[in-house]
Protein backbone atom coordinates (compact mmCIF):
# COMPACT_ATOMS: atom_id res chain seq x y z
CA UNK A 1 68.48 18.92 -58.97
CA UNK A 2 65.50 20.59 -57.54
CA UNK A 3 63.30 18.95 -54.86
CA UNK A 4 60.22 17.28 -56.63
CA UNK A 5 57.29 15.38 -55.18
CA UNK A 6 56.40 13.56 -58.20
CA UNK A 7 55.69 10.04 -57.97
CA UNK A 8 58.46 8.72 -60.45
CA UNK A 9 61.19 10.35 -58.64
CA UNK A 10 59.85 9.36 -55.30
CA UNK A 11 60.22 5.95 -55.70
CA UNK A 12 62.19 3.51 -53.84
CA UNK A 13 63.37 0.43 -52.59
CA UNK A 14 60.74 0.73 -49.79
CA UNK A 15 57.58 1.30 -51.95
CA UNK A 16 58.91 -1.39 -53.61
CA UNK A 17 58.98 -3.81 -50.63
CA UNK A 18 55.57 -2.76 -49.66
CA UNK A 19 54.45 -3.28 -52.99
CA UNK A 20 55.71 -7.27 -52.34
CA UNK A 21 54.89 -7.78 -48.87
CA UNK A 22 52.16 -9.96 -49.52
CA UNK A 23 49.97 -11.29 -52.78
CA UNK A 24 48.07 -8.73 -53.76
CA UNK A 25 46.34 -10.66 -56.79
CA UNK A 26 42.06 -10.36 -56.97
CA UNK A 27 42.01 -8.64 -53.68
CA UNK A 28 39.98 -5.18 -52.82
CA UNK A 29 42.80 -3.22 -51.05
CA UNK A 30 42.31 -0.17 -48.44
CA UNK A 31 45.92 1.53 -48.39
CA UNK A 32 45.72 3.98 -45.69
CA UNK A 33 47.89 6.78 -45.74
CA UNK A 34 48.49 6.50 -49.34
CA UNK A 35 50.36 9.72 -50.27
CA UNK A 36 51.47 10.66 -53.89
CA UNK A 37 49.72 6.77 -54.92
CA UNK A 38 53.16 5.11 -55.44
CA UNK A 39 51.28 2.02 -53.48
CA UNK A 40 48.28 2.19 -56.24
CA UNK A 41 50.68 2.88 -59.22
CA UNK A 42 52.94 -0.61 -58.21
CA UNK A 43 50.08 -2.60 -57.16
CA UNK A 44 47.13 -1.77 -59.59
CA UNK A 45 47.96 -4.19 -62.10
CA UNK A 46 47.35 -7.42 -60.24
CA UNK A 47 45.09 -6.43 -57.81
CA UNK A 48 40.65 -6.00 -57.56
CA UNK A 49 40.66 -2.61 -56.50
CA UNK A 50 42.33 0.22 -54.50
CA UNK A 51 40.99 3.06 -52.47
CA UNK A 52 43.88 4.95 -51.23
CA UNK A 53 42.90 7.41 -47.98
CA UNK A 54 44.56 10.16 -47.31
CA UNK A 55 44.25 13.46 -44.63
CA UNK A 56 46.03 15.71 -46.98
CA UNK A 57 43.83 17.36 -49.79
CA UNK A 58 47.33 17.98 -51.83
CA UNK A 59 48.22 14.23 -51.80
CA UNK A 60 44.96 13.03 -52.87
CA UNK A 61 44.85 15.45 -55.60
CA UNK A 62 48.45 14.48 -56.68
CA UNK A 63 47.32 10.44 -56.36
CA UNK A 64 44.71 11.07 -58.80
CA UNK A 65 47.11 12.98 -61.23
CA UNK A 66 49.74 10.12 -61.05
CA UNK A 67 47.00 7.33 -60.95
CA UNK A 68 44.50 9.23 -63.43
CA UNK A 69 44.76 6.13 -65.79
CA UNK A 70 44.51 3.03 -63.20
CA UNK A 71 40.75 1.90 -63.59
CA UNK A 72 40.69 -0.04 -60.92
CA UNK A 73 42.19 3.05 -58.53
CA UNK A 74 40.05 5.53 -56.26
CA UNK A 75 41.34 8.14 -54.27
CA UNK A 76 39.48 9.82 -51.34
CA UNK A 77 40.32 12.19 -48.77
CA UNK A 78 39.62 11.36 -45.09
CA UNK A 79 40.72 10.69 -41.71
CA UNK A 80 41.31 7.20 -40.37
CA UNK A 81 39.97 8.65 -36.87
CA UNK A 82 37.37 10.68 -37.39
CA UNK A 83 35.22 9.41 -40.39
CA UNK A 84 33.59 6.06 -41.05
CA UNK A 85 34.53 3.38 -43.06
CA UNK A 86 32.27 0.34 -43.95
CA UNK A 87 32.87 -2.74 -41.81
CA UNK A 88 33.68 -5.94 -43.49
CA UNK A 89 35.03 -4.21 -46.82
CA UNK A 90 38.64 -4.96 -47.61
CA UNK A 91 40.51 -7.88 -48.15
CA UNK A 92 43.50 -6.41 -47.22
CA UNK A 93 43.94 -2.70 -45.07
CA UNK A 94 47.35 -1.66 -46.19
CA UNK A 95 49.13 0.71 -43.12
CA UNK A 96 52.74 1.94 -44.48
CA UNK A 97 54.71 4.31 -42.65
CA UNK A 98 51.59 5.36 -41.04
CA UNK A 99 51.49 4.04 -37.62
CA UNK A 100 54.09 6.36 -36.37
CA UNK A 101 52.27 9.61 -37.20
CA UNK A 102 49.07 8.84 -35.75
CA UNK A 103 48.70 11.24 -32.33
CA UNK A 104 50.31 9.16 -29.30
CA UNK A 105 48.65 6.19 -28.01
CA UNK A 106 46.00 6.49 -30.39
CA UNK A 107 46.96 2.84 -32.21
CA UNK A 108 44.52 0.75 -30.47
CA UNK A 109 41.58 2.78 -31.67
CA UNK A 110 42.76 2.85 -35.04
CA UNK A 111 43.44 -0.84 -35.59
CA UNK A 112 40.43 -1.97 -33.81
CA UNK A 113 38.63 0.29 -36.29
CA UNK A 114 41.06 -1.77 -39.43
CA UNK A 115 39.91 -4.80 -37.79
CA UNK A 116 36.16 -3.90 -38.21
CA UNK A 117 36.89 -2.98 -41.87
CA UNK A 118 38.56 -6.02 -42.74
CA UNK A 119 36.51 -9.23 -44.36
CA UNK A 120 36.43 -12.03 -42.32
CA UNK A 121 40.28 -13.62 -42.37
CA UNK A 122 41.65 -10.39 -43.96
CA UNK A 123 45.24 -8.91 -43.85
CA UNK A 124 46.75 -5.96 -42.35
CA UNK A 125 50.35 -4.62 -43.76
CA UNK A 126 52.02 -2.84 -42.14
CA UNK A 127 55.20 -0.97 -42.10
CA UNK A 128 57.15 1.52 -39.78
CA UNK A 129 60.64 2.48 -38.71
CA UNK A 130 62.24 -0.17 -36.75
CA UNK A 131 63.23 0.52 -32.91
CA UNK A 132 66.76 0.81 -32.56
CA UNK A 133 70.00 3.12 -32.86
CA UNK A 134 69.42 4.67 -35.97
CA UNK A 135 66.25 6.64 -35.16
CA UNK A 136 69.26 8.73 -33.47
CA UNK A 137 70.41 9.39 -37.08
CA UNK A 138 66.74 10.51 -38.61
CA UNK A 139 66.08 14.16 -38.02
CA UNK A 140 62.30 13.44 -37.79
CA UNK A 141 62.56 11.47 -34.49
CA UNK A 142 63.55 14.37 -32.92
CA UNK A 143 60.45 16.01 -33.79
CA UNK A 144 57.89 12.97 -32.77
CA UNK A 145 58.83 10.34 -35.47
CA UNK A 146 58.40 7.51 -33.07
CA UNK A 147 60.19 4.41 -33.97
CA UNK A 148 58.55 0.54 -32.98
CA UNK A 149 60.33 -2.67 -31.49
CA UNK A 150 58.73 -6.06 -33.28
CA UNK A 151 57.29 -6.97 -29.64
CA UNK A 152 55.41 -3.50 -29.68
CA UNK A 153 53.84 -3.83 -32.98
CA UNK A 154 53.03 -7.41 -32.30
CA UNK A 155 51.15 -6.49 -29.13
CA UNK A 156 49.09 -3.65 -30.46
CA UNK A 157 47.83 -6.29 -33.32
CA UNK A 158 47.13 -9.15 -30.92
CA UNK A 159 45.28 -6.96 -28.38
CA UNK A 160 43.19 -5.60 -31.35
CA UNK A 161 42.44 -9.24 -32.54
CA UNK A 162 44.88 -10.09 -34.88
CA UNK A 163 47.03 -12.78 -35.32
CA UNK A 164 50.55 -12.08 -36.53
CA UNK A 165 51.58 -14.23 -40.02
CA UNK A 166 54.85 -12.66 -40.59
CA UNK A 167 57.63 -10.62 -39.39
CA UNK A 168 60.72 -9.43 -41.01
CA UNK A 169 62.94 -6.19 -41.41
CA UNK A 170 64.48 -4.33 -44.69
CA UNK A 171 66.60 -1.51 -45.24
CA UNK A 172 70.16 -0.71 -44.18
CA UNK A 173 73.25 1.28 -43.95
CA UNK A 174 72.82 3.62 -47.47
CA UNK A 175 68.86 3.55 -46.22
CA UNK A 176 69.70 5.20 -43.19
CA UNK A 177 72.31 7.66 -44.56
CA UNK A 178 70.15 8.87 -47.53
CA UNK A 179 67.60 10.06 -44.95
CA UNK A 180 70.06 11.45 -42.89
CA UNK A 181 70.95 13.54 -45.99
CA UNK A 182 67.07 14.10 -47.43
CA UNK A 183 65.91 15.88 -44.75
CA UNK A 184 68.18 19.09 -44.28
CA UNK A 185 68.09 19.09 -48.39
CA UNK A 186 64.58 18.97 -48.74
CA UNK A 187 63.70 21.03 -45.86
CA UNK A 188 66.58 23.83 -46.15
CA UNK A 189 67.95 23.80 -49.85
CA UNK A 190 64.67 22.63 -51.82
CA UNK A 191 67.10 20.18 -53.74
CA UNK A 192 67.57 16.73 -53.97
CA UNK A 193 70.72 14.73 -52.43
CA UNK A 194 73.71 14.78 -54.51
CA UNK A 195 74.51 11.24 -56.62
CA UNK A 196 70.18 10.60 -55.89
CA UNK A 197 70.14 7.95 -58.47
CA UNK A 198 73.36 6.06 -57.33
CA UNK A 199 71.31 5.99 -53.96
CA UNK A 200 68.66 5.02 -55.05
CA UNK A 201 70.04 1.99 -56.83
CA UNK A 202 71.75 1.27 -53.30
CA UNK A 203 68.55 1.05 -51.52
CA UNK A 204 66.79 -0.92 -53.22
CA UNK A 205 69.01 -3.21 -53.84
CA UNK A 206 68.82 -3.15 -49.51
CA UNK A 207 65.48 -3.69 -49.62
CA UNK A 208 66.01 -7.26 -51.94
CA UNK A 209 67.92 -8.20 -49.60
CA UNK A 210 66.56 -10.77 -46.45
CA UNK A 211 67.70 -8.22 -43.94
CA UNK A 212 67.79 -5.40 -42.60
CA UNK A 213 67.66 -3.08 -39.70
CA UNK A 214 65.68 0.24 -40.74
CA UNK A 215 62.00 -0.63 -41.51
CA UNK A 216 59.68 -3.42 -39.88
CA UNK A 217 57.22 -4.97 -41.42
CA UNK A 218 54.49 -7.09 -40.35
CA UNK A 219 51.70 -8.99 -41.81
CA UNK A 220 48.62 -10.41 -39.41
CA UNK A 221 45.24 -11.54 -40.37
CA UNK A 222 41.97 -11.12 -38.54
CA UNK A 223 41.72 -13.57 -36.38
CA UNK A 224 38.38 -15.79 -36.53
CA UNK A 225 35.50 -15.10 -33.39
């Protein structure tokens, strides 16, 4: 099957799990880095309203394709670094598989600049590749995919004034092997990994699951001056 970036057959047990991480119900949601909108096309349903950010003009065009129905949805193209974003705003900032793109040791700036957008008591979510032995086994670290430890994460938030709620890892073993695969068949062949809804089924059911060892996740709320 040919590679496709369509938001139905990007789906999985992760956008899932970010789609659960915390009640989402009546809240006005920033989702930062939002992609093809698979955040906005889970989450819509229950919550106030979405803007979904984006750098790339092609992802914000495709979120509005996939989303074009969602009411309560708006998609907008900017940069988390360079443009402005009005303080006190959001309810919630959502941050998935985000962090580790931003240019090196440029996290404090951004989630001081979160924290300023944020309502008084609002939540950050966030989720990123978990520190350990199996960033040997994804192709991207090798190319500046950086990978966090809990205490990292949980430093950059509390320096930034936050205060940490919850923390808690998903994913496993047919997690990390399906990416091992995805890359050199996206990237090389153009095609989708062979048996992709049998492992698809598998990692999501990982992602049910209480545990897990591939992706960290952490919720923290603004912490009251």
């Amino acid at each position: 099957m040919l590679y496709k970036n369509n938001l139905k057959q990007r789906l999985s047990g992760r956008h899932y799990a970010c789609a659960t991480a915390i009640y989402y119900g009546d809240k006005s949601i920033l989702n930062i880095g939002c992609g093809n909108g698979a955040f906005e096309y889970l989450t819509a349903g229950g919550a106030k309203e979405i803007v979904g950010v984006d750098i790339k003009y092609e992802d914000i065009f495709q979120a509005k394709k996939e989303c074009a129905d969602l009411k309560n949805v708006n998609f907008v193209q900017a940069n988390i670094l360079e443009d402005g974003f009005p303080e006190n705003s959001a309810d919630v900032v959502t941050f998935f598989d985000v962090i580790e793109h931003l240019p090196k040791d440029s996290e404090p700036e951004v989630l001081n600049k979160i924290h300023k957008i944020l309502k008084p008591c609002g939540q950050i979510v966030i989720s990123t590749p978990l520190e350990n032995a199996t960033k040997f086994l994804d192709p991207a670290w090798y190319f500046g995919h950086r990978h966090y430890t809990m205490e990292q994460l949980v430093e950059l938030l509390v320096d930034s004034g936050f205060k940490v709620k919850k923390i808690y890892t998903r994913g496993g073993f047919y997690e990390t092997l399906s990416m091992l695969l995805f890359y050199p068949f996206k990237w090389f062949l153009h095609m989708e990994i062979p048996f992709k809804k049998w492992w698809d089924f598998k990692r999501q059911e990982e992602y049910k699951k209480n545990e897990g060892f591939v992706t960290l996740f952490i919720v923290a709320s603004k912490a009251k001056i």
